[in-house]
Protein backbone atom coordinates (compact mmCIF):
# COMPACT_ATOMS: atom_id res chain seq x y z
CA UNK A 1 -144.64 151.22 118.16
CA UNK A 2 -148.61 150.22 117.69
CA UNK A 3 -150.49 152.65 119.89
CA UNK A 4 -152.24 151.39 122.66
CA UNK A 5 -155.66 152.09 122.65
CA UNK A 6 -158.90 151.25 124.66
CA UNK A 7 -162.57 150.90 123.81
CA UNK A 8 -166.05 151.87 125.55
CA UNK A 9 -168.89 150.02 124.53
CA UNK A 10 -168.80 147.57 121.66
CA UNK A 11 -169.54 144.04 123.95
CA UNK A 12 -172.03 141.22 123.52
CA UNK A 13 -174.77 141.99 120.79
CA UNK A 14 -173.41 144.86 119.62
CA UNK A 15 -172.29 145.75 115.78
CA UNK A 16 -170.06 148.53 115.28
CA UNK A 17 -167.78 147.86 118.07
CA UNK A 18 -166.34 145.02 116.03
CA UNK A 19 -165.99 147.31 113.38
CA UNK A 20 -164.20 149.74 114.76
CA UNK A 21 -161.70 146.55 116.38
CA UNK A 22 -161.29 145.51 112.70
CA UNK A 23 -160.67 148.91 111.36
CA UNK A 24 -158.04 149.83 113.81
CA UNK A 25 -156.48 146.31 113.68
CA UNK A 26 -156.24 146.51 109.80
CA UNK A 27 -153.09 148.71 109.14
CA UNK A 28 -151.50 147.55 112.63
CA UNK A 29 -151.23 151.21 113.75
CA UNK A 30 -152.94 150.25 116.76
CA UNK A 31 -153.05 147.30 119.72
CA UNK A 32 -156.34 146.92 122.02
CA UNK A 33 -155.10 146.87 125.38
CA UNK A 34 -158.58 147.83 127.68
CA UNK A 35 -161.75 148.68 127.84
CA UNK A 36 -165.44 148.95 129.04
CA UNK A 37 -167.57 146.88 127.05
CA UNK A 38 -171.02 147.54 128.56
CA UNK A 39 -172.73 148.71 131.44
CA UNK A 40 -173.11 145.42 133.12
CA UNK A 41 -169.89 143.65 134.53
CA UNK A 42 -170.20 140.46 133.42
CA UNK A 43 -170.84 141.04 129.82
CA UNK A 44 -167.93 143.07 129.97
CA UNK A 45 -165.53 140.70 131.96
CA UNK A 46 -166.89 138.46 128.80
CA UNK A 47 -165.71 140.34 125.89
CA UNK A 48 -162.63 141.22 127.34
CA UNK A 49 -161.36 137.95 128.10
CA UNK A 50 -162.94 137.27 124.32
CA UNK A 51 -160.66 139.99 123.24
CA UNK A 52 -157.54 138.71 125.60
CA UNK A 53 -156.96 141.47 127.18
CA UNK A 54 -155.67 141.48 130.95
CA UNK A 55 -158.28 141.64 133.21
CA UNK A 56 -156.46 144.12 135.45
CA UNK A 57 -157.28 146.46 132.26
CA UNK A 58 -161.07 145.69 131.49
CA UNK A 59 -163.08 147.99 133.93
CA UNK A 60 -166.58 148.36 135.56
CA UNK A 61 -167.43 151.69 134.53
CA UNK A 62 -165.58 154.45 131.65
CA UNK A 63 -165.20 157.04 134.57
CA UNK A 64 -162.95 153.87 136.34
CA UNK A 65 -161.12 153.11 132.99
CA UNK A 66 -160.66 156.84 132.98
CA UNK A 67 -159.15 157.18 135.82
CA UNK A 68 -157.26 154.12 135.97
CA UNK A 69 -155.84 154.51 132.62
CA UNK A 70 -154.52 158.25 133.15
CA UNK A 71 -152.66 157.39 135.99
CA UNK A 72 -150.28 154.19 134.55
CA UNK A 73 -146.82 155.29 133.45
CA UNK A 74 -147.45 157.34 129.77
CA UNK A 75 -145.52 154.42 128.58
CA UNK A 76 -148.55 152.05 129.19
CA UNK A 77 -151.72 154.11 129.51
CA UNK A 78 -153.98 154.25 126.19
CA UNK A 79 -153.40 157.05 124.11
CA UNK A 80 -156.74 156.58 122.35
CA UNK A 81 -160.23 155.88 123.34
CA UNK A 82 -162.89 154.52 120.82
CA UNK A 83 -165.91 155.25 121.75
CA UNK A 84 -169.04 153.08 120.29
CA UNK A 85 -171.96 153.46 122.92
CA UNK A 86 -175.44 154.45 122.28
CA UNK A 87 -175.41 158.07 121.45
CA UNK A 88 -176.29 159.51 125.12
CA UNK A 89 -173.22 158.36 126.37
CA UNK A 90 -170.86 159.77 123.44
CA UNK A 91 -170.41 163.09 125.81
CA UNK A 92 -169.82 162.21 128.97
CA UNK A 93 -167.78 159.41 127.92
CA UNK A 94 -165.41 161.82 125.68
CA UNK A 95 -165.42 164.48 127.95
CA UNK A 96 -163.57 162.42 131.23
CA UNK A 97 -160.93 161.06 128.99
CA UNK A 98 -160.40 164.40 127.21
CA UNK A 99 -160.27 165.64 131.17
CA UNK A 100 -157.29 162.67 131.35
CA UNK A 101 -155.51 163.70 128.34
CA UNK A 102 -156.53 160.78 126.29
CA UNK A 103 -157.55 161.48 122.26
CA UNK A 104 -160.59 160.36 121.21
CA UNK A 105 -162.55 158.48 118.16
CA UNK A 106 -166.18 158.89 118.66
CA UNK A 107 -169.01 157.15 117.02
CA UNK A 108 -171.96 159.01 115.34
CA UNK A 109 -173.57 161.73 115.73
CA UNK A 110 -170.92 163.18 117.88
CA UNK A 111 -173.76 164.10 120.71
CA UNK A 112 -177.36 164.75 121.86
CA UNK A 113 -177.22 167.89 122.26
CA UNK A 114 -176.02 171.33 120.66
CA UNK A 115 -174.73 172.40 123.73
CA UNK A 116 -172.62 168.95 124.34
CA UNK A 117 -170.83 169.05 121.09
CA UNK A 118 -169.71 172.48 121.02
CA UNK A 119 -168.04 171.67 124.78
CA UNK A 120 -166.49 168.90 123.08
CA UNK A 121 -165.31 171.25 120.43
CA UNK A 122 -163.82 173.63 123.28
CA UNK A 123 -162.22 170.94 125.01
CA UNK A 124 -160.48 169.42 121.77
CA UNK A 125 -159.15 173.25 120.72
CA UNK A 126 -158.22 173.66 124.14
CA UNK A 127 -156.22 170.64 125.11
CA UNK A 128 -154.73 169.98 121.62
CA UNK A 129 -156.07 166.44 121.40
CA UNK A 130 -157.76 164.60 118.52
CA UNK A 131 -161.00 164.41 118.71
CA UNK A 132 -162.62 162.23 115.29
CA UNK A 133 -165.90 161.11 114.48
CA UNK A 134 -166.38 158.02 112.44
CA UNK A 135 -168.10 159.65 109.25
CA UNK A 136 -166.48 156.92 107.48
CA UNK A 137 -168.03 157.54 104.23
CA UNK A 138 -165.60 159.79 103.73
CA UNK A 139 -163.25 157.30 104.20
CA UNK A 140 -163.70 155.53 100.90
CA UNK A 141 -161.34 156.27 98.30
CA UNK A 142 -163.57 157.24 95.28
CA UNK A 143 -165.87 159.42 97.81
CA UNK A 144 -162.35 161.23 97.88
CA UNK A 145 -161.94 160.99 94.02
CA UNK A 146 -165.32 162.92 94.13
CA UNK A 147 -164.26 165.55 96.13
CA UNK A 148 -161.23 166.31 94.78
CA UNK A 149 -163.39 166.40 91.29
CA UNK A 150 -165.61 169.04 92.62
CA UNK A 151 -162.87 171.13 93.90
CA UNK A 152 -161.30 171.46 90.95
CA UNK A 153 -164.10 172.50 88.75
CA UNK A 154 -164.57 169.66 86.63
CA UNK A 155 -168.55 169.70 87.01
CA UNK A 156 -168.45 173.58 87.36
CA UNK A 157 -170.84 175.53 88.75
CA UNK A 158 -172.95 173.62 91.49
CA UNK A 159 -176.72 173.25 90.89
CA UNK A 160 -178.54 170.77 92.50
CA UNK A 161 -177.20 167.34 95.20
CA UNK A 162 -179.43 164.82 95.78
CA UNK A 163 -178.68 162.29 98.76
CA UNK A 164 -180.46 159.43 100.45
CA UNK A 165 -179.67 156.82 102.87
CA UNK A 166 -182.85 154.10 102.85
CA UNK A 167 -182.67 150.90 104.89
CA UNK A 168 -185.22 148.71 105.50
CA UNK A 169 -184.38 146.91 108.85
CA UNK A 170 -187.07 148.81 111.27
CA UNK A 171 -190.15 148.05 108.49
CA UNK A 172 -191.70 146.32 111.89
CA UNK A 173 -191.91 147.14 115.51
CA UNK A 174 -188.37 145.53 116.40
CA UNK A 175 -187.97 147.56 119.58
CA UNK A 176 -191.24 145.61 120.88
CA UNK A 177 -189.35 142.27 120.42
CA UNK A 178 -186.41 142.85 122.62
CA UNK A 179 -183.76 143.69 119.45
CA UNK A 180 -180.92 145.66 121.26
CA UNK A 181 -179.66 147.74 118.50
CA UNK A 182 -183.50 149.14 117.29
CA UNK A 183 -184.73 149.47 121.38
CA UNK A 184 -181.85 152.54 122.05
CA UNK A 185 -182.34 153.86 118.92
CA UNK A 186 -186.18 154.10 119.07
CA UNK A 187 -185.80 155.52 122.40
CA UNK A 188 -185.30 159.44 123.10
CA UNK A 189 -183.47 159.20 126.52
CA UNK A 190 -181.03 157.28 124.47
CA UNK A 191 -180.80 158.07 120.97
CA UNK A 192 -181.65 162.11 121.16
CA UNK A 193 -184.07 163.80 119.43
CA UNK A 194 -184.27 161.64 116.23
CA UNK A 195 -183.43 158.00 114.92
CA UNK A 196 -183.50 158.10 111.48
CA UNK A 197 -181.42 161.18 111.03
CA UNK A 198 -179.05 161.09 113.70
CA UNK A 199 -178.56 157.26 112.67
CA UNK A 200 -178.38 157.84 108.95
CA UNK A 201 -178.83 161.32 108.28
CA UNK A 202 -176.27 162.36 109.74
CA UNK A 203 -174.30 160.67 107.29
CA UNK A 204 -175.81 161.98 104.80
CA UNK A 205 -175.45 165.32 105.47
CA UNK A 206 -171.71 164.98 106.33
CA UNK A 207 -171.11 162.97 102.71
CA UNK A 208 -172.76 166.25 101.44
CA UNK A 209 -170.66 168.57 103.11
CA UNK A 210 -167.40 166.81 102.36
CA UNK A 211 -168.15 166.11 98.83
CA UNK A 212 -169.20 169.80 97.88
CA UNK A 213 -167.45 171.95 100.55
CA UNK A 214 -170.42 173.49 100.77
CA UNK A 215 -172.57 174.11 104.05
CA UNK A 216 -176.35 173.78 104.76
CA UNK A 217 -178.03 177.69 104.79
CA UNK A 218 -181.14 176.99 105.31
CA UNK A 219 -183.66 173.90 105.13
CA UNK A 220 -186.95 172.51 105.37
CA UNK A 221 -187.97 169.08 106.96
CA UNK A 222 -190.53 166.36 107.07
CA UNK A 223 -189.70 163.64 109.48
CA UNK A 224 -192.42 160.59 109.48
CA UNK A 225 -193.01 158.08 111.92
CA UNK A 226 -194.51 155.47 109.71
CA UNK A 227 -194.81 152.16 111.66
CA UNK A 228 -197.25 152.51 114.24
CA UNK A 229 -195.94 152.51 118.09
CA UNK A 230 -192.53 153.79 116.97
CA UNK A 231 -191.74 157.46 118.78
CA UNK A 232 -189.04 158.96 117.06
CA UNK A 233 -188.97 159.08 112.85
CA UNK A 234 -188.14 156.27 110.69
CA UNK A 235 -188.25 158.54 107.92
CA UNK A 236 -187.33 161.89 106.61
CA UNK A 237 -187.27 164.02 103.71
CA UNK A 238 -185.16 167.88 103.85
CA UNK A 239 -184.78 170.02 101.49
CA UNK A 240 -181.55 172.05 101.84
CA UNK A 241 -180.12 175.20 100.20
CA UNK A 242 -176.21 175.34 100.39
CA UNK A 243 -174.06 178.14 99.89
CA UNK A 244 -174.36 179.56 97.16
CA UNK A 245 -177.98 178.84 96.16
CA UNK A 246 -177.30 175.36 95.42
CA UNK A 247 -180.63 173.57 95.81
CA UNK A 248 -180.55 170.07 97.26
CA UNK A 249 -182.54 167.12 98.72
CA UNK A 250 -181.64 164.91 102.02
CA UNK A 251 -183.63 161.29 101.98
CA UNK A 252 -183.68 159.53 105.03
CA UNK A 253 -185.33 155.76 105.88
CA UNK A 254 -184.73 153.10 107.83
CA UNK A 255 -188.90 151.41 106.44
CA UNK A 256 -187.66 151.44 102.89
CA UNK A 257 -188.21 147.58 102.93
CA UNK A 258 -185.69 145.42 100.60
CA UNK A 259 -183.35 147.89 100.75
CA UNK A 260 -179.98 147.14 102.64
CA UNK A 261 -177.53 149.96 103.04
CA UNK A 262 -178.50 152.24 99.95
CA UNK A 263 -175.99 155.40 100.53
CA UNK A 264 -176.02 157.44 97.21
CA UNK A 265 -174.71 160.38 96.23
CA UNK A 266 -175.62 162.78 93.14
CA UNK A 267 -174.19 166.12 92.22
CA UNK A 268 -174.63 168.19 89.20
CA UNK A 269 -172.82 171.43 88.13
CA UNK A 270 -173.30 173.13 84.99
CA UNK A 271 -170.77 170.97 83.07
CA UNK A 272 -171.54 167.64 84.35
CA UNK A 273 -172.40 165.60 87.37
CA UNK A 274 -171.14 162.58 89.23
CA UNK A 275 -172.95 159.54 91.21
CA UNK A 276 -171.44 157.21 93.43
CA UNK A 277 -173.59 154.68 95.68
CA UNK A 278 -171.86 152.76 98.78
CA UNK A 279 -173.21 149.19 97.75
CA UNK A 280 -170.49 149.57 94.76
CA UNK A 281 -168.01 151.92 96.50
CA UNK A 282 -165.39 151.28 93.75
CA UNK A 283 -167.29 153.12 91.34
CA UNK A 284 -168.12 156.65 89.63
CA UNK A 285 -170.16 157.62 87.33
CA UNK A 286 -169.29 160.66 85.57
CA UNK A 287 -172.14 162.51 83.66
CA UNK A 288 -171.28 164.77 81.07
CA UNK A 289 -173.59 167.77 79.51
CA UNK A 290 -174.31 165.99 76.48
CA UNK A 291 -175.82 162.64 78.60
CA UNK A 292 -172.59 160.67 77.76
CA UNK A 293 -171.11 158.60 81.23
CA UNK A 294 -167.71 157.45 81.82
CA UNK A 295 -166.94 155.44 84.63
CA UNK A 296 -164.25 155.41 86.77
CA UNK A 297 -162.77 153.37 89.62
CA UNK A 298 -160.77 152.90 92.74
CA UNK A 299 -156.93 151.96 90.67
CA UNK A 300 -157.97 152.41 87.11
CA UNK A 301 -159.06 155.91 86.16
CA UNK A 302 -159.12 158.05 90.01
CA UNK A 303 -156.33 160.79 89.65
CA UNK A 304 -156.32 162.21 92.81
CA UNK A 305 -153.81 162.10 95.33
CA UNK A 306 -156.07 161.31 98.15
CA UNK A 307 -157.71 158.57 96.61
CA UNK A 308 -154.60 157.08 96.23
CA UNK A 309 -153.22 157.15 99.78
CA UNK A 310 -156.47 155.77 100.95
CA UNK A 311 -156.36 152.70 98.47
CA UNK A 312 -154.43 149.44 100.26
CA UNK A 313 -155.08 147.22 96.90
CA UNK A 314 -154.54 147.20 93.54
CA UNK A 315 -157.68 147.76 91.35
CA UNK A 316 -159.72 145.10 90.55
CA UNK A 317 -159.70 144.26 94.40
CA UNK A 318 -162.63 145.10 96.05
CA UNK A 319 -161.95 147.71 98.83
CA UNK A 320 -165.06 148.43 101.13
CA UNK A 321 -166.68 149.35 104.50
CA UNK A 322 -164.00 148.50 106.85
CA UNK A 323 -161.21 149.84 104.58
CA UNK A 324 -163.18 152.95 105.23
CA UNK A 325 -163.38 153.11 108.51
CA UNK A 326 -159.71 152.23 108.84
CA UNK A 327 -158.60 155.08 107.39
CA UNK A 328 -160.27 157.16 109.65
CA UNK A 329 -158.02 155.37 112.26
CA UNK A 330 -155.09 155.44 110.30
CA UNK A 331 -155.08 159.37 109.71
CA UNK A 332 -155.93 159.52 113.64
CA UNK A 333 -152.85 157.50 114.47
CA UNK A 334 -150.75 159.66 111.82
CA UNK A 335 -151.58 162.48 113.83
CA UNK A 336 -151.11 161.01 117.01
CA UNK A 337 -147.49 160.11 115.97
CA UNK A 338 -146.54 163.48 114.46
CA UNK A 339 -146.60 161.78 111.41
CA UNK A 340 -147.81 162.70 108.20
CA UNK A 341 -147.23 160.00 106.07
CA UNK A 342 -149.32 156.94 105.72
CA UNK A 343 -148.61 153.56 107.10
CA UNK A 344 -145.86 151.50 104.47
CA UNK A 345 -145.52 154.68 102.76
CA UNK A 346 -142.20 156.67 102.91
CA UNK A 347 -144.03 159.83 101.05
CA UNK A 348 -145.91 162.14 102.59
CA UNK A 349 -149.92 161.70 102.34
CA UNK A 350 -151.94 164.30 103.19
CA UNK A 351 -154.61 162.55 101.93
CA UNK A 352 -154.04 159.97 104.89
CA UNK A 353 -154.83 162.74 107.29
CA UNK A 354 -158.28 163.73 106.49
CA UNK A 355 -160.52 162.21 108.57
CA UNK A 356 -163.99 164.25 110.22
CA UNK A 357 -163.34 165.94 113.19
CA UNK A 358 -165.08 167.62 116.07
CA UNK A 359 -166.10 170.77 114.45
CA UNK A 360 -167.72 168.38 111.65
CA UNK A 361 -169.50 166.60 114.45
CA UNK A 362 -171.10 169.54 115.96
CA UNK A 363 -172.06 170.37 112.51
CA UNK A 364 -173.93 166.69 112.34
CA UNK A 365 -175.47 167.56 115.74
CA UNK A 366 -176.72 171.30 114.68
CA UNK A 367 -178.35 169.70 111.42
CA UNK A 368 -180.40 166.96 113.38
CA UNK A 369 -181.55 169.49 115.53
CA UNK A 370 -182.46 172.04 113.09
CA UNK A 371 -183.99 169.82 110.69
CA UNK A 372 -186.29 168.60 114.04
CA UNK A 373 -186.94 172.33 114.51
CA UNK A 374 -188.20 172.94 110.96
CA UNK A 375 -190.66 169.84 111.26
CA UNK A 376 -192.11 171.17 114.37
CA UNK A 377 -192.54 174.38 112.78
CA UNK A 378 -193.52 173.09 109.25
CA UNK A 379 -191.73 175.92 107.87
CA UNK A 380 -187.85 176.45 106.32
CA UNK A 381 -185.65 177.30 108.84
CA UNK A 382 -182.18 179.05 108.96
CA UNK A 383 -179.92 176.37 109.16
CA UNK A 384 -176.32 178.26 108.86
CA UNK A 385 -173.63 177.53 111.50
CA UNK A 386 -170.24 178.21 112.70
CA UNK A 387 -168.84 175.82 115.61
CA UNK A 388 -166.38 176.92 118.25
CA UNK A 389 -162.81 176.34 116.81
């Protein structure tokens, strides 16, 4: 049986809504059967019908949906909510259907505030339910590959990461000319204390963390608001030390103009490093000591076992951005059903299980926050962190 889920935000001029339909469409774990699209009625009467889903199930308002949803027969209510609102509503929003019973998938960063997450965190450790936030970077099979690389020594001792994130879609004043998706995040009531971080940063951070398995000690931040009449950043720079000593370096910008969606990743160990950018996902680039590279990919030349159970295709077929934000759904629905094994496999896959969770989403949120305090303070900051469990 698909599980029935339902959807909060994601309507008419939105992006990552869709995404998130795709991604839980693609394995057919799942079946769309409600939802609150927006805040106003119409638009969301619109993409429901859009969607074809009964109009007895497409509500007014989440705390409606909520309520609605939790008290049909268990054999009909959604199981799962996916939540893909501007970040000020990513609390409340997961915290009445948590109230109902209902697991959650919850867009990035997990909250506002410090305070918000860790309730979230409660709530999830409390009530048993899933609670995952779409760090789908992690998602990607090779990103995997990498991590599995790291753990098991093959660069050796960790020295130095360097990460960046640089887009160049806010280069102008878009918020001034009525574009919906640069308006909430340029605005504070809305998007929290930062847009560039919390929007890509946070990313990058979490790609850090789940790469190296090591956590951010300490760290010191610039955060730049370059185009003139913008209020929160469009740019940032942090320098991090992780556990350990490791030194590393956090690049964040969204005025980087030409560039598109430039997520890469370096890490270097005493042996040898690795590099892996999401505009070829497929592909890593293995450094060893002596300069020499070999190159690896997704089906020809990635060992691990968790690279594998994310991979649908043979390789030589392309595998990208929704693939990896469907297997954040698909290990949420393997959970969901008790089941470890992935979807059209008859093996277990632990692999297909790993997806971010609440605890990594309050670490998100504590970064953002920290790295804000550090700017403020123009000084390094101590950055360490344990969420509630």
């Amino acid at each position: 049986m698909k599980i029935r889920y339902g959807q909060v935000g994601g309507g008419p001029g939105a992006f990552i809504g869709a995404v998130h339909r795709m991604a839980a469409s693609l394995d057919g774990c799942y079946e769309l059967v409600a939802g609150c699209f927006s805040s106003d009625a119409a638009r969301t009467a619109e993409t429901g019908s859009a969607l074809g889903l009964d109009p007895s199930r497409v509500y007014d308002s989440f705390e409606t949906m909520a309520a609605a949803e939790s008290a049909l027969p268990a054999e009909e209510r959604i199981q799962v909510v996916s939540i893909v609102t501007p970040n000020d509503l990513h609390h409340p929003v997961a915290k009445v259907f948590m109230e109902c019973g209902i697991h959650v998938v919850c867009d990035k960063p997990m909250t506002t505030t410090l305070v918000d997450a860790e309730e979230l965190c409660r709530l999830a450790a409390t009530s048993g339910l899933i609670f995952a936030v779409t760090h789908n970077y992690t998602g990607y099979p090779i990103v995997k590959e990498a991590r599995a690389r790291v753990a098991a020594g093959d660069l050796g001792e960790l020295r130095k990461v360097v990460v960046e994130y640089s887009q160049g879609w806010l280069r102008t004043l878009l918020e001034a000319e009525g574009h919906k998706q640069a308006e909430w995040r340029g605005d504070p009531d809305r998007a929290g204390v930062s847009s560039a971080l919390g929007d890509i940063g946070s990313h990058a951070h979490n790609l850090v963390r789940y790469v190296t398995g090591l956590e951010v000690q300490q760290l010191f931040a610039d955060l730049g608001t370059v185009v003139a009449g913008r209020i929160l950043e469009d740019d940032a720079t942090v320098l991090l030390e992780l556990q350990g000593g490791v030194r590393a370096v956090l690049m964040a910008s969204q005025i980087s103009t030409g560039e598109r969606n430039h997520l890469r990743l370096r890490v270097y160990g005493s042996d040898g490093g690795l590099d892996w950018s999401q505009e070829d996902p497929n592909r890593l680039r293995l450094i060893e000591a002596d300069g020499s590279e070999r190159i690896i990919y997704r089906g020809a030349g990635a060992t691990s076992v968790a690279a594998r159970d994310a991979s649908r295709l043979p390789g030589g077929h392309p595998e990208g951005f929704i693939e990896a934000f469907a297997n954040v759904y698909r290990g949420v629905a393997a959970v969901v059903r008790g089941d470890a094994s992935g979807q059209n496999t008859s093996s277990p896959a632990p692999g297909v299980c790993d997806f971010p969770t609440a605890q990594d989403g309050a670490h998100g949120v504590h970064f953002i926050h920290k790295a804000v305090e550090s700017n403020r303070a123009r000084a390094w900051v101590d950055a360490s962190y344990s969420p509630p469990s």
